[in-house]
Protein backbone atom coordinates (compact mmCIF):
# COMPACT_ATOMS: atom_id res chain seq x y z
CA UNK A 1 23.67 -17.93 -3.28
CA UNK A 2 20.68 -19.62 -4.55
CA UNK A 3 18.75 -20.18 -7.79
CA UNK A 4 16.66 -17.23 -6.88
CA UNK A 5 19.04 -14.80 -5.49
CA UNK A 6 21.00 -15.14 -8.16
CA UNK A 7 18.25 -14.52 -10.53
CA UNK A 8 17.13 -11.47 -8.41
CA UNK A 9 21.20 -9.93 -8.63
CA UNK A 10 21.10 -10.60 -12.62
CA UNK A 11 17.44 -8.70 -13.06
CA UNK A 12 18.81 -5.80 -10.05
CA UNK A 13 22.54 -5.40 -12.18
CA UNK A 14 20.24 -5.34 -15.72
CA UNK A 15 17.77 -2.59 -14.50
CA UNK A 16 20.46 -0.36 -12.73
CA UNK A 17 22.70 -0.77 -15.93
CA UNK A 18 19.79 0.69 -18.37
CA UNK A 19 19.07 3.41 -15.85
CA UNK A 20 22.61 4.30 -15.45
CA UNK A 21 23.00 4.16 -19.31
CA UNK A 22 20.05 6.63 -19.86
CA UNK A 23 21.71 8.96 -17.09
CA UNK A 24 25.35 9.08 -17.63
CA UNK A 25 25.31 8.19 -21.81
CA UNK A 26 21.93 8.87 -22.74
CA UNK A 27 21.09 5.82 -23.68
CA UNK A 28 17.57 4.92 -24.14
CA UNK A 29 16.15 2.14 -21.04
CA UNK A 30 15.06 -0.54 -23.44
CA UNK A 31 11.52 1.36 -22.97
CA UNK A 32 8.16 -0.91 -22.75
CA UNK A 33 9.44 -4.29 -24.11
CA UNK A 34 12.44 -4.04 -21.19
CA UNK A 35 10.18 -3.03 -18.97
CA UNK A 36 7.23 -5.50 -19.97
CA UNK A 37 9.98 -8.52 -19.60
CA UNK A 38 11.43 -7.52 -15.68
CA UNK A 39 7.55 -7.05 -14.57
CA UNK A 40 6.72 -10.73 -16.47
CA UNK A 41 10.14 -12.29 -13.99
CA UNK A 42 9.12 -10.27 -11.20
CA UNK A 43 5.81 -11.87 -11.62
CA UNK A 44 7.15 -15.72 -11.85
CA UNK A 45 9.19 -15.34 -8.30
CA UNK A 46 6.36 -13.70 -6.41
CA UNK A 47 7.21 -13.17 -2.65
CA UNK A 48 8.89 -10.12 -1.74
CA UNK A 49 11.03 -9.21 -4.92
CA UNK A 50 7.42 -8.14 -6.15
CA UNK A 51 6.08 -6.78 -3.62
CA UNK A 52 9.02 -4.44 -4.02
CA UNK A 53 8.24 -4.16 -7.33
CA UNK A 54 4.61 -2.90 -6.65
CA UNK A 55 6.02 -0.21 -4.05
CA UNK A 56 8.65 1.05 -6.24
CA UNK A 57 5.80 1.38 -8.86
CA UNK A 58 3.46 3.70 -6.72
CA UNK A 59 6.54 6.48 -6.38
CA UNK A 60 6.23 8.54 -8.68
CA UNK A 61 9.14 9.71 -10.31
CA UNK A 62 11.33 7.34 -9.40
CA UNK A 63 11.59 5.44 -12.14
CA UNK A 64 11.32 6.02 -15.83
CA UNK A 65 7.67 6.09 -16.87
CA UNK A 66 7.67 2.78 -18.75
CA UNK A 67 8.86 0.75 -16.06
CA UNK A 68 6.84 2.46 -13.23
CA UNK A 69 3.70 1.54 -15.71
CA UNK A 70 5.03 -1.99 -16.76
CA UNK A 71 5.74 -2.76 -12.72
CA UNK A 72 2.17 -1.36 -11.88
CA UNK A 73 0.54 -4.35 -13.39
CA UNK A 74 2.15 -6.54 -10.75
CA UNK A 75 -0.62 -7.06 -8.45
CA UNK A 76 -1.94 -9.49 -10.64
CA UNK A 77 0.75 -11.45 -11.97
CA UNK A 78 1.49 -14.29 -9.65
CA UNK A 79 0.83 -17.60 -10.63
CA UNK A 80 -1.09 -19.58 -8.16
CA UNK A 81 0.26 -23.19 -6.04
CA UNK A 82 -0.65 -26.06 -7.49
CA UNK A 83 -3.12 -28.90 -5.78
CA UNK A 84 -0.10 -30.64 -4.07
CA UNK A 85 1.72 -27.60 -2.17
CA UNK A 86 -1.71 -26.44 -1.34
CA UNK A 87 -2.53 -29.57 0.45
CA UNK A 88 1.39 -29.64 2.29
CA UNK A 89 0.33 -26.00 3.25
CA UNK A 90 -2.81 -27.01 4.54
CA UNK A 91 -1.81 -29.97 6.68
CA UNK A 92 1.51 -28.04 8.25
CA UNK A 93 -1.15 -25.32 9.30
CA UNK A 94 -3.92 -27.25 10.59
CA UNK A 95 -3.09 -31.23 10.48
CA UNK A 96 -2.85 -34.05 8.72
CA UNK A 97 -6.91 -34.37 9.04
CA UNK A 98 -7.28 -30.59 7.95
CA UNK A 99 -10.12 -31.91 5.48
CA UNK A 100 -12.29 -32.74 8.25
CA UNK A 101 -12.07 -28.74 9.58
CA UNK A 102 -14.24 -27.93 6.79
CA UNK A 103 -17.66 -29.29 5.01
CA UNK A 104 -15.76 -28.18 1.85
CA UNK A 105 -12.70 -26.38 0.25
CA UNK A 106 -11.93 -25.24 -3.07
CA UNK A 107 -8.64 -26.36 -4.11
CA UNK A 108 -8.20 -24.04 -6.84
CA UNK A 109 -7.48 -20.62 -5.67
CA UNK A 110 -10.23 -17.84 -6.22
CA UNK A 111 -7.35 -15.28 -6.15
CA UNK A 112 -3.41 -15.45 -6.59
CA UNK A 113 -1.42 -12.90 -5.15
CA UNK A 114 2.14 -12.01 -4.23
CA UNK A 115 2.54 -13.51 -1.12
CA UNK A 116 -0.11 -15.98 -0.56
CA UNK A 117 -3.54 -16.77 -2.39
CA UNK A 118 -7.07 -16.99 -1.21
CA UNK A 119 -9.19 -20.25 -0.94
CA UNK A 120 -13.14 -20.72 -0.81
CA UNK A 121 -14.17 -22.71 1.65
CA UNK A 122 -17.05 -23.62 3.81
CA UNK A 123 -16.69 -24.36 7.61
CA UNK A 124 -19.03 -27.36 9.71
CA UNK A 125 -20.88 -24.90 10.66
CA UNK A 126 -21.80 -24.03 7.04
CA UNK A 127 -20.55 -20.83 6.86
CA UNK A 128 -18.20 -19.64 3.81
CA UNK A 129 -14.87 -19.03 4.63
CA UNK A 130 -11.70 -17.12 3.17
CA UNK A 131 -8.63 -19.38 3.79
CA UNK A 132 -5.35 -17.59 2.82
CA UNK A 133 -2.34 -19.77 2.40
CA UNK A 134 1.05 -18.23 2.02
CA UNK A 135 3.40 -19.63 -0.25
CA UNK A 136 6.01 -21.83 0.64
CA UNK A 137 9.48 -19.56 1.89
CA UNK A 138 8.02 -16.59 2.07
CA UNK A 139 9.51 -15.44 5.47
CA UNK A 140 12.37 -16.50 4.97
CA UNK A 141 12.52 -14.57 1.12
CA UNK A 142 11.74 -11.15 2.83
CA UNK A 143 16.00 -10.50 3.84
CA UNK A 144 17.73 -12.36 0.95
CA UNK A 145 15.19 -10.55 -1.68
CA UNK A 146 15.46 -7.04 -0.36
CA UNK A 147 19.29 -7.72 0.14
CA UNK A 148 20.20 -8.43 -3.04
CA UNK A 149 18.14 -5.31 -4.31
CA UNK A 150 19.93 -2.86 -2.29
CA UNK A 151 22.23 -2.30 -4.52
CA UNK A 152 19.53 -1.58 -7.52
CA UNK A 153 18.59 0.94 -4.80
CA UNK A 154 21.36 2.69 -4.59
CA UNK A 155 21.49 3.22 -7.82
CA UNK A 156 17.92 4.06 -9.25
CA UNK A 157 19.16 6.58 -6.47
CA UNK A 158 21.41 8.19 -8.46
CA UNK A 159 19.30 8.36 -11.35
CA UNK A 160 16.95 10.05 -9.27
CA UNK A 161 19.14 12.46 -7.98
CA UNK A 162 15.87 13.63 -5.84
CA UNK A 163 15.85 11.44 -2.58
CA UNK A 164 17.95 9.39 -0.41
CA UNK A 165 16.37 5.73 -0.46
CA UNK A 166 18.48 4.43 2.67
CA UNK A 167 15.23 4.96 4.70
CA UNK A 168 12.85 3.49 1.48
CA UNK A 169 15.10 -0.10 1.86
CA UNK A 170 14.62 -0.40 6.18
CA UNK A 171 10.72 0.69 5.61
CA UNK A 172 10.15 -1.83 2.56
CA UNK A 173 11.95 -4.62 4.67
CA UNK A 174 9.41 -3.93 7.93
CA UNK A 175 7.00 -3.66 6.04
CA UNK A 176 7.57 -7.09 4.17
CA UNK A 177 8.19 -8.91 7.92
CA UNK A 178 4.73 -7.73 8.79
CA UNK A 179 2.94 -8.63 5.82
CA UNK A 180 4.43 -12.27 6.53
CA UNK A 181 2.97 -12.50 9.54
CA UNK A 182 -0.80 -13.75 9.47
CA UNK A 183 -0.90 -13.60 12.99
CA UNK A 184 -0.44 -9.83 12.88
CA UNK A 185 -3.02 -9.52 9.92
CA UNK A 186 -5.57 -11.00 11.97
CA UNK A 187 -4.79 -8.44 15.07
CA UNK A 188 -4.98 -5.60 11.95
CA UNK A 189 -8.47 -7.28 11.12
CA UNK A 190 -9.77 -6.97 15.06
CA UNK A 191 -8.26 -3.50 15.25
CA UNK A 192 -10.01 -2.27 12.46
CA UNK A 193 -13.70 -3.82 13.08
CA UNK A 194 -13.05 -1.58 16.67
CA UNK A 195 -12.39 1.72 14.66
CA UNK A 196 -15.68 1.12 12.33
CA UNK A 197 -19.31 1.74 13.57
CA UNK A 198 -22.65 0.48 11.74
CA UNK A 199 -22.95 4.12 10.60
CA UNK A 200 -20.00 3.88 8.24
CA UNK A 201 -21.20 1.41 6.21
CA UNK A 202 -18.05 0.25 6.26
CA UNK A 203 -17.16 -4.21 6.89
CA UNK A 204 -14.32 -6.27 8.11
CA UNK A 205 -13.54 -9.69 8.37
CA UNK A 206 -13.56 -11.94 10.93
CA UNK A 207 -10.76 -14.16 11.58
CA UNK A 208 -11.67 -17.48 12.72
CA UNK A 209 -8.18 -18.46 15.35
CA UNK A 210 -9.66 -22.02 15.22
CA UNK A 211 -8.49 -22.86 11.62
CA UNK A 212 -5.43 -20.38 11.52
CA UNK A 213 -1.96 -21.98 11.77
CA UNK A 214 1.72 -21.00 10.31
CA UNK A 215 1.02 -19.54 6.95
CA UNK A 216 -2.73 -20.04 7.19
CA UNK A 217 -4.99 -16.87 8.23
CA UNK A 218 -8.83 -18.04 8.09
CA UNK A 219 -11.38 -15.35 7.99
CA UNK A 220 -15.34 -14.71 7.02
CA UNK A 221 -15.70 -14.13 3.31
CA UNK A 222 -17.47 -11.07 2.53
CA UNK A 223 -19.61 -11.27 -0.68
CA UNK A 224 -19.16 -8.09 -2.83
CA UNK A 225 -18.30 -7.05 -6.40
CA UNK A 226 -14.77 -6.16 -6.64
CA UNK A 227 -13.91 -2.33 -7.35
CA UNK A 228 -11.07 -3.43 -9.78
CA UNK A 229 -13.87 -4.76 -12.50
CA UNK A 230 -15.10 -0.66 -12.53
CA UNK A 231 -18.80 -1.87 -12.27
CA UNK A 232 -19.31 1.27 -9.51
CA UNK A 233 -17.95 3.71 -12.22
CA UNK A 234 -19.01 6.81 -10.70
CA UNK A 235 -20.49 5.77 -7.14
CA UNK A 236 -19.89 8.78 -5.07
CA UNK A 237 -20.77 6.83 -1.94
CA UNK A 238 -18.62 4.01 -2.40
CA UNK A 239 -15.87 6.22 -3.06
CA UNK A 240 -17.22 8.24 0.35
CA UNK A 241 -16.80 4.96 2.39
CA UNK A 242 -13.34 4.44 0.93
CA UNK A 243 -11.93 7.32 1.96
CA UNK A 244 -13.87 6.93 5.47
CA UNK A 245 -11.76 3.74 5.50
CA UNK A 246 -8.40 4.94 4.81
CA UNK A 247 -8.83 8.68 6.93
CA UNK A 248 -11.21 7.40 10.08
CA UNK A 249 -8.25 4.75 11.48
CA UNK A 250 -5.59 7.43 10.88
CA UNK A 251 -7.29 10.21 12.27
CA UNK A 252 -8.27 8.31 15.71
CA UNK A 253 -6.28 5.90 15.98
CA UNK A 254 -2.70 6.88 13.85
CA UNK A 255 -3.62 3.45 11.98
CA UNK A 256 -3.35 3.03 7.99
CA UNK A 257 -4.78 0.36 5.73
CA UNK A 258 -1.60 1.29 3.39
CA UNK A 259 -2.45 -0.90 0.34
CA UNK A 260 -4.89 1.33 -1.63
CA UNK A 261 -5.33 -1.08 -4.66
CA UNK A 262 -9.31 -1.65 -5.89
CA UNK A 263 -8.82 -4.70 -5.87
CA UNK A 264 -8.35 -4.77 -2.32
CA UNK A 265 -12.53 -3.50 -1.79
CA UNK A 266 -15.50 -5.37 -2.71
CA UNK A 267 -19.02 -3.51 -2.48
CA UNK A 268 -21.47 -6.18 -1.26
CA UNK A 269 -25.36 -5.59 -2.61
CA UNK A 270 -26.70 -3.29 0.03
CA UNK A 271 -23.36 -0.40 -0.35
CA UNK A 272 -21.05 -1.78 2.17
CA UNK A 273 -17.89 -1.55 1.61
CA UNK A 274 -15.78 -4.57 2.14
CA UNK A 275 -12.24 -4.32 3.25
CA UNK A 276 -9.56 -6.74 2.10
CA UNK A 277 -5.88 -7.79 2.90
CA UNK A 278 -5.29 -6.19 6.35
CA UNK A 279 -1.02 -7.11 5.69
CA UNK A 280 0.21 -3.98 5.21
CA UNK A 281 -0.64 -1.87 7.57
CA UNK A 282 0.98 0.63 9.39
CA UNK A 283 0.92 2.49 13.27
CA UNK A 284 2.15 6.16 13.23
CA UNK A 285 3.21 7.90 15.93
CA UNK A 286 0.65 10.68 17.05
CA UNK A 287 3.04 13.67 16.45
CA UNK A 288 3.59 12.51 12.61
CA UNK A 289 -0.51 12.08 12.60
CA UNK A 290 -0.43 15.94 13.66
CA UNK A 291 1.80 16.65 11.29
CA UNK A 292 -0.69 15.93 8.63
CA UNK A 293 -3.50 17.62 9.94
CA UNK A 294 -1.40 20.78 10.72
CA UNK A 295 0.02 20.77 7.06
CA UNK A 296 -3.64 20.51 6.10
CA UNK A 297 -4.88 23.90 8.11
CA UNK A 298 -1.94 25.86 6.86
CA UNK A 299 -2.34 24.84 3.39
CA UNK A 300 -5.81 26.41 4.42
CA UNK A 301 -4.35 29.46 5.76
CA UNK A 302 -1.23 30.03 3.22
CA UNK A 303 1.14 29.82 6.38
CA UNK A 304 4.25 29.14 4.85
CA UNK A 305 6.29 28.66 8.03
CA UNK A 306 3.49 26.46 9.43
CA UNK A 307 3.99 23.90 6.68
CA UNK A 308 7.53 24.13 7.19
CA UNK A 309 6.34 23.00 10.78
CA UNK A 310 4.55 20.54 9.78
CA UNK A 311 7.55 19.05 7.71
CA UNK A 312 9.76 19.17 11.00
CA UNK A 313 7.08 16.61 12.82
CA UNK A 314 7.38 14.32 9.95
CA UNK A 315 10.70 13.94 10.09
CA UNK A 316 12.27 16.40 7.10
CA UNK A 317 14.86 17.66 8.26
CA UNK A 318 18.10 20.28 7.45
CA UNK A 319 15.95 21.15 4.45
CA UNK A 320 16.97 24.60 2.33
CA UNK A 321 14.92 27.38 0.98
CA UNK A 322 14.73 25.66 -2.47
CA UNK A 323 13.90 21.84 -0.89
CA UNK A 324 11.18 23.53 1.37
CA UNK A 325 9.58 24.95 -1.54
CA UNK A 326 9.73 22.23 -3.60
CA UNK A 327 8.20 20.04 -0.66
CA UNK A 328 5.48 23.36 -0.11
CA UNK A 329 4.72 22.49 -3.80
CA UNK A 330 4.41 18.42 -3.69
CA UNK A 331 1.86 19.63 -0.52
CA UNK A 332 -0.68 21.47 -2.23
CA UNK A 333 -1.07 19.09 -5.02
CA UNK A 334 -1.24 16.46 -2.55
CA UNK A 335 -3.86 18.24 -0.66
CA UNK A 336 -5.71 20.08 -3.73
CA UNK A 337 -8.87 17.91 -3.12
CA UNK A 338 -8.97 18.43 0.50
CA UNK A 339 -8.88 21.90 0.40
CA UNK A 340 -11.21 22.53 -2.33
CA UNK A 341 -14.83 22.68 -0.64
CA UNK A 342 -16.94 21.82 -3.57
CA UNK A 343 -18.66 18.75 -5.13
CA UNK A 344 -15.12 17.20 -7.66
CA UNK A 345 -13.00 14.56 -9.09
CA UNK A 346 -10.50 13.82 -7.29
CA UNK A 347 -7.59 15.31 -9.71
CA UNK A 348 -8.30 17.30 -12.35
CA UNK A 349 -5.69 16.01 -15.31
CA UNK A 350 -3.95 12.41 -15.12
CA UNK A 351 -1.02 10.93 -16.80
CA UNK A 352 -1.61 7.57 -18.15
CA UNK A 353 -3.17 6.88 -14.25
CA UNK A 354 -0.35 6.99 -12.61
CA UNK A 355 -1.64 9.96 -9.98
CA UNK A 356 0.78 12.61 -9.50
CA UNK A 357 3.21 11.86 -11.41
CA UNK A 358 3.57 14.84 -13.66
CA UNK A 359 3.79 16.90 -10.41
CA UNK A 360 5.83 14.57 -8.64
CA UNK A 361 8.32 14.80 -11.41
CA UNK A 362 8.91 18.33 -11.69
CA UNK A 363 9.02 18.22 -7.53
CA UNK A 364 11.66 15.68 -7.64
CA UNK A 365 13.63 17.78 -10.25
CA UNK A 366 13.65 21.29 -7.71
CA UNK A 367 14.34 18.92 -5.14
CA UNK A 368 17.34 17.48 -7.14
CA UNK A 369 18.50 20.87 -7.61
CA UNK A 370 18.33 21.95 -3.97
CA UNK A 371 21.17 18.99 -3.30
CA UNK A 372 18.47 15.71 -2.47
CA UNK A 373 16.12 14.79 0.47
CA UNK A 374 16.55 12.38 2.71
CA UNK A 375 13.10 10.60 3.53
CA UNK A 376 11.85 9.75 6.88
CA UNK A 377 10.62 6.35 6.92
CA UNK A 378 6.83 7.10 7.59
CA UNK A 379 6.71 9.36 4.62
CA UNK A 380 7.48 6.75 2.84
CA UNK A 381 4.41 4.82 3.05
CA UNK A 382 1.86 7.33 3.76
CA UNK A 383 2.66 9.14 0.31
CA UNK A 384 2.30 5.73 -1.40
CA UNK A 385 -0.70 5.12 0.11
CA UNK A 386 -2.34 8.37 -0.46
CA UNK A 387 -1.41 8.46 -3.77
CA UNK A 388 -2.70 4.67 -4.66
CA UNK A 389 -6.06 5.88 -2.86
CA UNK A 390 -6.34 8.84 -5.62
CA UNK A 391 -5.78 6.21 -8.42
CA UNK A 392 -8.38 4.15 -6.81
CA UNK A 393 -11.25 7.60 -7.17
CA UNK A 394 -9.40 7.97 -10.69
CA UNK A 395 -10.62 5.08 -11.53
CA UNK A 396 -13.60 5.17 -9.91
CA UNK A 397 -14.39 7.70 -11.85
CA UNK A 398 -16.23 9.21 -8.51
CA UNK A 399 -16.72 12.75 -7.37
CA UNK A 400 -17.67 14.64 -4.04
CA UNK A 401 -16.81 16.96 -1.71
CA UNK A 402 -12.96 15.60 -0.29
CA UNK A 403 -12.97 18.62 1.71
CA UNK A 404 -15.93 18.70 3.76
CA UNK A 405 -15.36 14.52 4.19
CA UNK A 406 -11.77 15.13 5.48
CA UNK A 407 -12.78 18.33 7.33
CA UNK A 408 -15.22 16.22 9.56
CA UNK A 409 -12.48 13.40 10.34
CA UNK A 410 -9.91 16.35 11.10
CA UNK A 411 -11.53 19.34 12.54
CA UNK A 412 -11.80 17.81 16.00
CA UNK A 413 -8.39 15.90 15.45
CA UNK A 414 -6.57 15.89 19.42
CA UNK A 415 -3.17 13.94 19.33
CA UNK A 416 -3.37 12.72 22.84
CA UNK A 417 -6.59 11.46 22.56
CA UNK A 418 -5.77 9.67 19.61
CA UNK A 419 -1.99 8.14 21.69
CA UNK A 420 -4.75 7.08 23.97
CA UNK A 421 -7.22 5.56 21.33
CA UNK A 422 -3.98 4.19 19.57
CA UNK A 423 -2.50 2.15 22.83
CA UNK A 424 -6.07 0.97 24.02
CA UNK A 425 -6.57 -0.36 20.47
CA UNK A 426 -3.21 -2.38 20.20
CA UNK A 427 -3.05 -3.68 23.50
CA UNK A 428 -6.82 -5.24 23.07
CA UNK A 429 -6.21 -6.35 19.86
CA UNK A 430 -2.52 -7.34 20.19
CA UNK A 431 -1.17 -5.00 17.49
């Protein structure tokens, strides 16, 4: 076992000790100063173990409030490469002469992330360039890390009583493969620029496959200010064009942008909206795609037994009276702002930002008493994603009409023409 697994088993056996302390003895977790110390060591191995970290965050009610808020602040943690690794990253991706690929390059990062960081540089041609570099391992991280935290799994699990998190582990761990490879990113980046017209307002970089290599993705940079520094406080449109980017792909083409974090969006001077960090992104089958849109009209139409539908295409399945009401519940507070037709935030009261999770924690408790849920892997991500969107509006701070803007993405929604849109896409793309 190495250095790092090891150190990943100790911080796994710590976490599910204090959570199995607070459940069996009710013992307190360690609250914020526990939690505050596993997000700083989740922070200083990077890679996978916190990208983990991040997901597990965005659920709510899985975890005890304190660490779901401590592990939250993960997205900014990492500590970037030094000069020297950069430069070995560099050369193994492009060459020993890699200096020469560019009039100039910026060997400090501009930003430091989990997996990789991002580079300013400026091509021959003079144009300014995004150069990501992925940290050294990473790949080869993604099965010891989410190995050794199975068994953390298992039993925040238990604590939660609520849901089965075999499915959670296999979608985390595909998930974490994907966002490894930059090759994929760049067919994500191609497959998106497809989906968006000039009318959305709506940008997407351009990889350039001449200075891409192994752990090297090379792309236009998009000037913008970033949505994370809450300078667009308020901006309806922006906030328009965001959802437009999250709803338009998965509407058409059963294709998710699934990491709804502002600082993943930039808004450039003229109101585009820049998308970032094309890694984790997801391809649903059409029937779970219908599934979301039916749920959606019946919610409409208080049709009970066509939300229990709806449930069946995602996957829920063998689910009781009690479960199906407790899922009929999570529904409508999921869907409150789509079916709402009026000029609103996007969620009424908050808890400490974390979207949801005052809902989400009385739903997991019915659903605890009704015996547990198993989840189906899609789920998984989509209700991460949708719920990291709302904190995105949240803080935004923006309000319009969700209703009419998902209405005219859904109304005409046909899931064969969107298999058809979806297959076309990938295959031209390479998805």
């Amino acid at each position: 076992m190495t250095r790092r697994s090891r150190k990943i088993a100790r911080t796994g056996a710590n976490v599910a000790l204090r959570l199995a302390g607070k459940k069996y003895l009710h013992l307190p977790t360690g609250s914020a100063r526990h939690a505050r110390n596993l997000t700083l060591l989740l922070g200083s191995l990077k890679g996978p173990v916190m990208k983990i970290g991040q997901f597990l965050a965005t659920i709510p009610g899985l975890l005890p409030e304190d660490y779901a808020k401590a592990l939250a602040t993960l997205q900014t943690q990492a500590p970037p490469m030094g000069p020297h690794l950069v430069a070995r990253g560099m050369q193994a991706a492009l060459g020993k002469d890699w200096k020469a690929r560019f009039a100039d390059f910026e060997i400090t990062p501009r930003f430091a992330a989990s997996l990789g960081q991002v580079h300013l540089a400026r091509g021959t041609d003079g144009k300014r360039l995004a150069c990501k570099l992925q940290y050294p391992g990473m790949a080869e991280a993604v099965a010891g890390d989410v190995a050794q935290l199975r068994p953390t799994l298992r039993l925040i699990e238990k604590w939660s009583g609520a849901l089965r998190l075999a499915p959670l582990a296999e979608e985390i761990a595909n998930r974490l493969r994907e966002e490894c490879d930059y090759g994929r990113e760049a067919s994500a980046m191609r497959a998106f620029s497809a989906l968006f017209t000039n009318g959305d307002g709506i940008a997407v970089p351009e990889p350039q496959d001449a200075l891409c290599g192994p752990g090297l993705l090379t792309m236009s940079w998009l000037d913008g200010t970033s949505l994370a520094k809450g300078d667009v406080t308020g901006c309806a449109d922006a906030a328009l064009k965001l959802f437009r980017a999250f709803y338009k792909p998965f509407l058409t083409a059963g294709i998710l942008h699934g990491d709804p974090h502002p600082g993943n969006y930039t808004l450039a001077e003229d109101g585009t909206l820049n998308l970032m960090d094309f890694g984790c992104i997801r391809i649903f089958p059409a029937p779970f795609v219908q599934g979301v849109v039916d749920l959606w009209r019946a919610l409409m139409a208080g049709d009970e037994k066509a939300m229990d539908a709806a449930f069946a295409l995602w996957g829920f399945e063998g689910l009781n009276e009690d479960a199906r009401k407790a899922m009929r519940a999570w529904a409508a507070f999921l869907y409150e702002p789509l079916l709402d037709d009026r000029v609103r935030p996007i969620a009424r009261e908050t808890n400490a930002g974390l979207y949801g999770r005052d809902i989400a924690m009385a739903t997991h408790q019915a659903l605890k008493r009704a015996g547990g849920v198993s989840i189906p892997q899609e789920f998984v991500f989509i209700d991460r994603a949708a719920l990291g969107l709302g904190s995105v509006f949240m803080a935004l701070g923006a309000e319009a009409n969700w209703h009419q803007a998902f209405a005219s993405l859904a109304e005409g929604f046909d899931a064969k023409a969107l298999a058809r849109k979806q297959a076309s896409i990938c295959t031209i793309c390479k998805l």
